[in-house]
N, C-alpha and C. Protein backbone atom coordinates (compact mmCIF):
# COMPACT_ATOMS: atom_id res chain seq x y z
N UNK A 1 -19.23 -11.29 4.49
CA UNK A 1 -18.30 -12.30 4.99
C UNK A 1 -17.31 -11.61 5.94
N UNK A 2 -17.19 -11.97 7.31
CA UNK A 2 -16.49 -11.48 8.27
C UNK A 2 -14.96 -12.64 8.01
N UNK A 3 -13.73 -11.70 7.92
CA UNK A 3 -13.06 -12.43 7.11
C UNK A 3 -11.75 -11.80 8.57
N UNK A 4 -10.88 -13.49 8.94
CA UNK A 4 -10.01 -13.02 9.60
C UNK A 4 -8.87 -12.00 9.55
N UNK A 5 -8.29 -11.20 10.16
CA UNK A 5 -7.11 -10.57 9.78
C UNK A 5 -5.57 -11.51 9.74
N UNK A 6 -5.22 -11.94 9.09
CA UNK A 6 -3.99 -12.66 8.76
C UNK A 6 -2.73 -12.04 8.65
N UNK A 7 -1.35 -12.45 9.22
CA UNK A 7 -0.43 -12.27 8.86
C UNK A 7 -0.10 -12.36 7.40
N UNK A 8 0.89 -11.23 7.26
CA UNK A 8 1.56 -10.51 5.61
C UNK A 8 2.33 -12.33 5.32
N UNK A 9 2.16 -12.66 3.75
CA UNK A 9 2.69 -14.15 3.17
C UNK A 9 3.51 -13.33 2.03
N UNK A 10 4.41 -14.67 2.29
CA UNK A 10 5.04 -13.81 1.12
C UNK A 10 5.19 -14.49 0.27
N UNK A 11 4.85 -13.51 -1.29
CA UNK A 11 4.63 -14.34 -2.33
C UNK A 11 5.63 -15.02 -3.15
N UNK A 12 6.47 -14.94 -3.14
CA UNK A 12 7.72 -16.04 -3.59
C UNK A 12 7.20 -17.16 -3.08
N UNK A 13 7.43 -17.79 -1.49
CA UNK A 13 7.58 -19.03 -0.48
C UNK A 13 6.64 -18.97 -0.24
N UNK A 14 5.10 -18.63 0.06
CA UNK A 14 4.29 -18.88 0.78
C UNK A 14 4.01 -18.70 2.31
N UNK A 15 5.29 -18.44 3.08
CA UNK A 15 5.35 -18.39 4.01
C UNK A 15 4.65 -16.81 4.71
N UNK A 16 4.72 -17.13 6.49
CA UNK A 16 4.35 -16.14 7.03
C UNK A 16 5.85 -15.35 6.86
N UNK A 17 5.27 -14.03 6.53
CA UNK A 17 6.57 -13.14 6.99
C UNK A 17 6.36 -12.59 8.42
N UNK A 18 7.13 -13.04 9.17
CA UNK A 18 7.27 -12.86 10.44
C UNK A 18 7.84 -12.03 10.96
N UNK A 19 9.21 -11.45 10.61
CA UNK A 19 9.95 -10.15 10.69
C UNK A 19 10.17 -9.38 9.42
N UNK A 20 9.32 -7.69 9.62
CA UNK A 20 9.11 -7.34 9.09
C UNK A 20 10.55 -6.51 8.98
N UNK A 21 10.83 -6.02 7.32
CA UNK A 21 11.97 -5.03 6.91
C UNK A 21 12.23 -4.21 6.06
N UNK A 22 13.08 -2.91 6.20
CA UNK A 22 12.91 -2.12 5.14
C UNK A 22 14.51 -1.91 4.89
N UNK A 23 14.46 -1.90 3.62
CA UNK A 23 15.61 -1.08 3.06
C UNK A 23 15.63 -0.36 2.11
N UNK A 24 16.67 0.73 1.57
CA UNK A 24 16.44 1.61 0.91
C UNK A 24 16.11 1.12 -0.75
N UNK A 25 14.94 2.30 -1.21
CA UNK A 25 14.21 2.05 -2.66
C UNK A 25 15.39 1.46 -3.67
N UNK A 26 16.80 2.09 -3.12
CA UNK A 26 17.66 1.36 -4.56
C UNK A 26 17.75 0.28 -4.53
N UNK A 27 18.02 -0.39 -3.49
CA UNK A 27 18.74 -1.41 -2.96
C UNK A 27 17.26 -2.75 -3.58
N UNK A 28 15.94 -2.26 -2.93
CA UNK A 28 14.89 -2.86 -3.34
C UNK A 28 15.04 -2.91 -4.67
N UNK A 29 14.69 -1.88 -5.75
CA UNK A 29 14.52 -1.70 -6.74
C UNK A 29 16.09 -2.74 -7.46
N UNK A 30 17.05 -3.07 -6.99
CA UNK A 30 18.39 -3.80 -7.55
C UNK A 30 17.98 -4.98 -7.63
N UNK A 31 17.20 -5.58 -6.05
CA UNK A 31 17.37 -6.79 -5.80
C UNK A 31 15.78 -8.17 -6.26
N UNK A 32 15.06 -6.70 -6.25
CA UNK A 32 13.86 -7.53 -6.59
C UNK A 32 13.05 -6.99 -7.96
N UNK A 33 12.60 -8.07 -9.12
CA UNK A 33 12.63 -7.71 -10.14
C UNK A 33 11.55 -7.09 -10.07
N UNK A 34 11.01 -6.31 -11.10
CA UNK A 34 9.93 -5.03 -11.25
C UNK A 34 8.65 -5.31 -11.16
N UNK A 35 8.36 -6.99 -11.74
CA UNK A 35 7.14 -7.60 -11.74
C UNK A 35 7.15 -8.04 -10.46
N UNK A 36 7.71 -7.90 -8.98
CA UNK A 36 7.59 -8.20 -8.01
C UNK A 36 7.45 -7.06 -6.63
N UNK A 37 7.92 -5.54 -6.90
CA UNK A 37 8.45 -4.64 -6.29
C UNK A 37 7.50 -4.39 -5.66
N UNK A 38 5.80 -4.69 -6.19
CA UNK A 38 4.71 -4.04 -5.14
C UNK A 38 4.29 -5.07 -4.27
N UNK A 39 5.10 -6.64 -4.62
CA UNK A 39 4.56 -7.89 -3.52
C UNK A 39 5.27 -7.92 -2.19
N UNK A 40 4.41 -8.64 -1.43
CA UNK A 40 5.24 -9.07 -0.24
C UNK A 40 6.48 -10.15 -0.24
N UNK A 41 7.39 -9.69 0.15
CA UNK A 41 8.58 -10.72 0.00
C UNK A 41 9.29 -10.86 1.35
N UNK A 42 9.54 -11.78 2.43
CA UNK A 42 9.71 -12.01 3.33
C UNK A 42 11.25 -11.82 3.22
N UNK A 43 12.03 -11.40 4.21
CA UNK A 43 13.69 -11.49 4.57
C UNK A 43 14.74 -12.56 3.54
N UNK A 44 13.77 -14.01 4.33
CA UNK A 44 14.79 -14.51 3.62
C UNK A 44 14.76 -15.12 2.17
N UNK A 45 13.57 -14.95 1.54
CA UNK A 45 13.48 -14.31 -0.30
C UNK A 45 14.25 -13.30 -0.61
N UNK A 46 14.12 -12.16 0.12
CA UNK A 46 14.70 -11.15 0.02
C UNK A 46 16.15 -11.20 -0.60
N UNK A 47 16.89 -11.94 0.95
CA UNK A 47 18.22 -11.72 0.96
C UNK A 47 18.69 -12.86 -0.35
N UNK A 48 17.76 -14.38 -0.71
CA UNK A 48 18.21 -14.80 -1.46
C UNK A 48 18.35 -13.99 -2.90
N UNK A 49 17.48 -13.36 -3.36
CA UNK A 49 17.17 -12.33 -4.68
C UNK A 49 18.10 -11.90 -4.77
N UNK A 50 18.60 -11.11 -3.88
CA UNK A 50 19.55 -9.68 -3.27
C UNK A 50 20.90 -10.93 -3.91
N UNK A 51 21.09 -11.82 -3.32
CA UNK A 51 22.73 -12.01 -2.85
C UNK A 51 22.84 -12.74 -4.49
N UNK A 52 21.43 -13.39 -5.50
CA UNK A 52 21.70 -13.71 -6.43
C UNK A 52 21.99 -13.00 -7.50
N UNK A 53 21.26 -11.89 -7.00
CA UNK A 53 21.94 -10.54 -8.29
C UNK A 53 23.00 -9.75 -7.62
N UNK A 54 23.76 -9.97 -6.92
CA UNK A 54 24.85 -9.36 -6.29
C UNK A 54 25.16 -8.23 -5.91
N UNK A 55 23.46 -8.14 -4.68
CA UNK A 55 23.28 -6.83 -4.19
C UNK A 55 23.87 -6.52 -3.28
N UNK A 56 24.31 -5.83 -2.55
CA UNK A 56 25.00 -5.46 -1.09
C UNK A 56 23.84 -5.41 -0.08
N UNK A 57 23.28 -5.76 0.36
CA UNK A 57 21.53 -5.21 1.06
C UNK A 57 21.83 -5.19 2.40
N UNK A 58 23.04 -5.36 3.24
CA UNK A 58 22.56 -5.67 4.83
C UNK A 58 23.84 -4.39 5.15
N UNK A 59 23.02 -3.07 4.70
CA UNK A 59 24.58 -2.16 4.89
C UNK A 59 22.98 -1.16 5.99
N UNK A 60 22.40 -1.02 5.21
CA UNK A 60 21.10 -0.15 5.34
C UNK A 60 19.34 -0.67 6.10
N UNK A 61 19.75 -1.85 6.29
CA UNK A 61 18.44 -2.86 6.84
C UNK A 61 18.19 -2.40 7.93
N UNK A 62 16.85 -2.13 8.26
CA UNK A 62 16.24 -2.19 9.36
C UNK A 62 15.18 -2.93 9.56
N UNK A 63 14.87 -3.65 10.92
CA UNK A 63 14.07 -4.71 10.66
C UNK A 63 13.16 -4.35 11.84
N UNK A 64 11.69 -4.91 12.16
CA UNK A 64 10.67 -4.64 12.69
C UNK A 64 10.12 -5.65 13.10
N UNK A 65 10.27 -6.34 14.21
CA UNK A 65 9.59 -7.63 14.14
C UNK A 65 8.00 -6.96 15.12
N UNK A 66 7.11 -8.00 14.65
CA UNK A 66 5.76 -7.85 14.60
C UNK A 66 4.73 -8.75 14.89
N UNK A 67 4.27 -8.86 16.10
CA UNK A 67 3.35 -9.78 16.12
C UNK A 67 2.37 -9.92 15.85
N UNK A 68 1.32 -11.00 15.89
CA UNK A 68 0.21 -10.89 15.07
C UNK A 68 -0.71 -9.93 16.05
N UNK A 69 -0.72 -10.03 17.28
CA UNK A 69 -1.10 -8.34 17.42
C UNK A 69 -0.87 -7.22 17.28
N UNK A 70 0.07 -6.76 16.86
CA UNK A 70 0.95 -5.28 16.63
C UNK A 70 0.12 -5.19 15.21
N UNK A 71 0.32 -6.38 14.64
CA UNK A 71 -0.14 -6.18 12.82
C UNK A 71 -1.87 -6.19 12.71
N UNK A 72 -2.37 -6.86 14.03
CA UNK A 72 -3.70 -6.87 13.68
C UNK A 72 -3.93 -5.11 13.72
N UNK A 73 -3.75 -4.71 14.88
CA UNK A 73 -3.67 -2.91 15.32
C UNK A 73 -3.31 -2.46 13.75
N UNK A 74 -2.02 -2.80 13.13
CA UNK A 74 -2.00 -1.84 11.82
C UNK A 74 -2.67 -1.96 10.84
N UNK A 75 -3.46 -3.50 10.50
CA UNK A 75 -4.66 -3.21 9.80
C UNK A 75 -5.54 -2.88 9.88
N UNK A 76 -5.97 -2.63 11.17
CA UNK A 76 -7.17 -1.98 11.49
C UNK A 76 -7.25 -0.54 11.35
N UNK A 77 -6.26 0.03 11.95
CA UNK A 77 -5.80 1.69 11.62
C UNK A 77 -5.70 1.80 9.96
N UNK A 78 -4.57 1.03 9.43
CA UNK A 78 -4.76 1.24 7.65
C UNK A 78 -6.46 1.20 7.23
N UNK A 79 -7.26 0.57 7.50
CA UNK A 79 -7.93 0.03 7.29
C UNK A 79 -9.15 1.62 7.89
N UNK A 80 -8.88 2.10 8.34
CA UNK A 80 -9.73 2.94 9.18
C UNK A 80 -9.25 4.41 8.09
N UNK A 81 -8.13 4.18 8.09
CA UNK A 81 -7.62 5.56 7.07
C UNK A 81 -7.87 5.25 5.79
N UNK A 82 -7.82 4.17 4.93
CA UNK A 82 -8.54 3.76 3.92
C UNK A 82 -9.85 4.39 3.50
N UNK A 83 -10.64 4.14 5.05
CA UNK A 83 -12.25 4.35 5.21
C UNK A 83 -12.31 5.90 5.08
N UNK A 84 -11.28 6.67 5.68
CA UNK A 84 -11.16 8.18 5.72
C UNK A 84 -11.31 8.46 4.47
N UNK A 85 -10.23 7.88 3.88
CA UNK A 85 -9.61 8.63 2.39
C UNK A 85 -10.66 8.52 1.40
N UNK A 86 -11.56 7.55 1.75
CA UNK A 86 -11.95 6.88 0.59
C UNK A 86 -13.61 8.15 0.76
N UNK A 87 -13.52 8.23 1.89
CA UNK A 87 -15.21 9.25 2.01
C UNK A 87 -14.59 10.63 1.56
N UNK A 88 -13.56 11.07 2.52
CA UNK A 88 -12.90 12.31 1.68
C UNK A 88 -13.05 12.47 -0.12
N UNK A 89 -12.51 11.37 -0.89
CA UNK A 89 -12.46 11.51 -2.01
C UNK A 89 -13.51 11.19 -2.66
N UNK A 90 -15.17 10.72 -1.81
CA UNK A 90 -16.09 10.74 -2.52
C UNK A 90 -16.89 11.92 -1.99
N UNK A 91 -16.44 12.98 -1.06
CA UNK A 91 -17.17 14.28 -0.78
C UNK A 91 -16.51 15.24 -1.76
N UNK A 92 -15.25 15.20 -2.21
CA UNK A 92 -14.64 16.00 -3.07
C UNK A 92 -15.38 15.51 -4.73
N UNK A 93 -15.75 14.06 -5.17
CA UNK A 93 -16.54 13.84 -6.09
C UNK A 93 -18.02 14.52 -6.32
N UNK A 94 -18.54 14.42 -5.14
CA UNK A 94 -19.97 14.88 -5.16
C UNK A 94 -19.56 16.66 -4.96
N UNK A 95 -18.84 17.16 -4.42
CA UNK A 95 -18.56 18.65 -4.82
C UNK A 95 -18.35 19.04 -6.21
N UNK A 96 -17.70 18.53 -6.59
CA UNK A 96 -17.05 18.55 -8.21
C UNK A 96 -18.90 18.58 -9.02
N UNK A 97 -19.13 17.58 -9.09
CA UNK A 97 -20.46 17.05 -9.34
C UNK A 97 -21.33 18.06 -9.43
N UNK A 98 -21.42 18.95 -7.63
CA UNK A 98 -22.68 19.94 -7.55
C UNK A 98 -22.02 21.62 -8.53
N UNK A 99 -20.54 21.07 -8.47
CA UNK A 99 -20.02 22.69 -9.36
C UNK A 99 -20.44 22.54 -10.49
N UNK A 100 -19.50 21.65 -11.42
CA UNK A 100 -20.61 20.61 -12.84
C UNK A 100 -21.94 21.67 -12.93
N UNK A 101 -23.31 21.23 -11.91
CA UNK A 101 -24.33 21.21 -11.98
C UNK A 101 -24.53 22.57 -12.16
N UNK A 102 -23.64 22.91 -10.63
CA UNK A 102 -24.29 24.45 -11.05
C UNK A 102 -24.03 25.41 -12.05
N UNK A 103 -22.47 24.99 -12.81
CA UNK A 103 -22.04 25.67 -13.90
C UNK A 103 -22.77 25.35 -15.13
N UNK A 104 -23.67 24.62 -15.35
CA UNK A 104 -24.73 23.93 -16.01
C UNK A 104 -25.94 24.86 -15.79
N UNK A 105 -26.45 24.57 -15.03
CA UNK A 105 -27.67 25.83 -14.26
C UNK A 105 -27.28 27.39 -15.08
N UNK A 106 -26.12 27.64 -14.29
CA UNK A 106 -25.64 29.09 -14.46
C UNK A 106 -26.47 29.02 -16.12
N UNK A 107 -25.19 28.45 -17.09
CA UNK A 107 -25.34 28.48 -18.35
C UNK A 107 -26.69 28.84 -18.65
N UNK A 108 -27.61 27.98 -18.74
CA UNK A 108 -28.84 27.66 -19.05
C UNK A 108 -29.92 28.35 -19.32
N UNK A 109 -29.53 29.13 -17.49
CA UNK A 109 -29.98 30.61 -17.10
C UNK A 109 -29.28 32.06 -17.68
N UNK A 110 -28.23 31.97 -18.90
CA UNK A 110 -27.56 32.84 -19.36
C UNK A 110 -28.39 32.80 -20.80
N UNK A 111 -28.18 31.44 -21.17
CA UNK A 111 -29.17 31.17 -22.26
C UNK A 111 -30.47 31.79 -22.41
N UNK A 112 -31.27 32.03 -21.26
CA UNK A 112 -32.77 31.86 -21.54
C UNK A 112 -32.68 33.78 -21.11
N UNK A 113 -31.61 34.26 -20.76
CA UNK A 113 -31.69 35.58 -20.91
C UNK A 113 -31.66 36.29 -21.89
């Protein structure tokens, strides 16, 4: 299934998050509860969370706005380093694997001496 690349939603509202933002891990970690910290949460979820638990959040904000081409480009690159990481860590499996084997072998051949 050839599946479109979509703009980031955010899971509170549903909405597109359209301008993207970061602020610092405390400030996150204050304003948005723990069962939420790895979701997407758009600005203005954000700032509502933030201002209902009586966070300070707009001392440290930086914001990124992003169009749906800029974001298509970063999923494709994530998406490409994914592909990296993911062969890297199955050539380091199948190494592991052939040491396994051969430390197996070795044995075997210590045995039958």
């Amino acid at each position: 299934m050839n599946r479109k690349p979509h703009r980031e939603i955010c899971s509170l509202c549903h909405e597109v998050s359209r301008i993207g933002f970061l602020v610092p891990d405390e400030v996150w970690k204050l304003a948005v509860h723990v069962s939420q910290q790895n979701d997407i949460i758009c600005l203005r979820c954000f700032a509502r969370l933030a201002d209902e638990r009586g966070v300070e959040w707009d001392k440290d904000i930086k914001f990124y706005p992003c169009s749906r081409i800029t974001q298509d480009k970063i999923i494709k690159k994530s998406r490409q380093y994914r592909e990296k990481e993911d062969y890297q860590k199955a050539i380091k499996k199948l190494k592991d694997i052939l040491e396994i084997s051969k430390g197996k072998v070795n044995e075997d051949n210590k045995k039958m001496d």
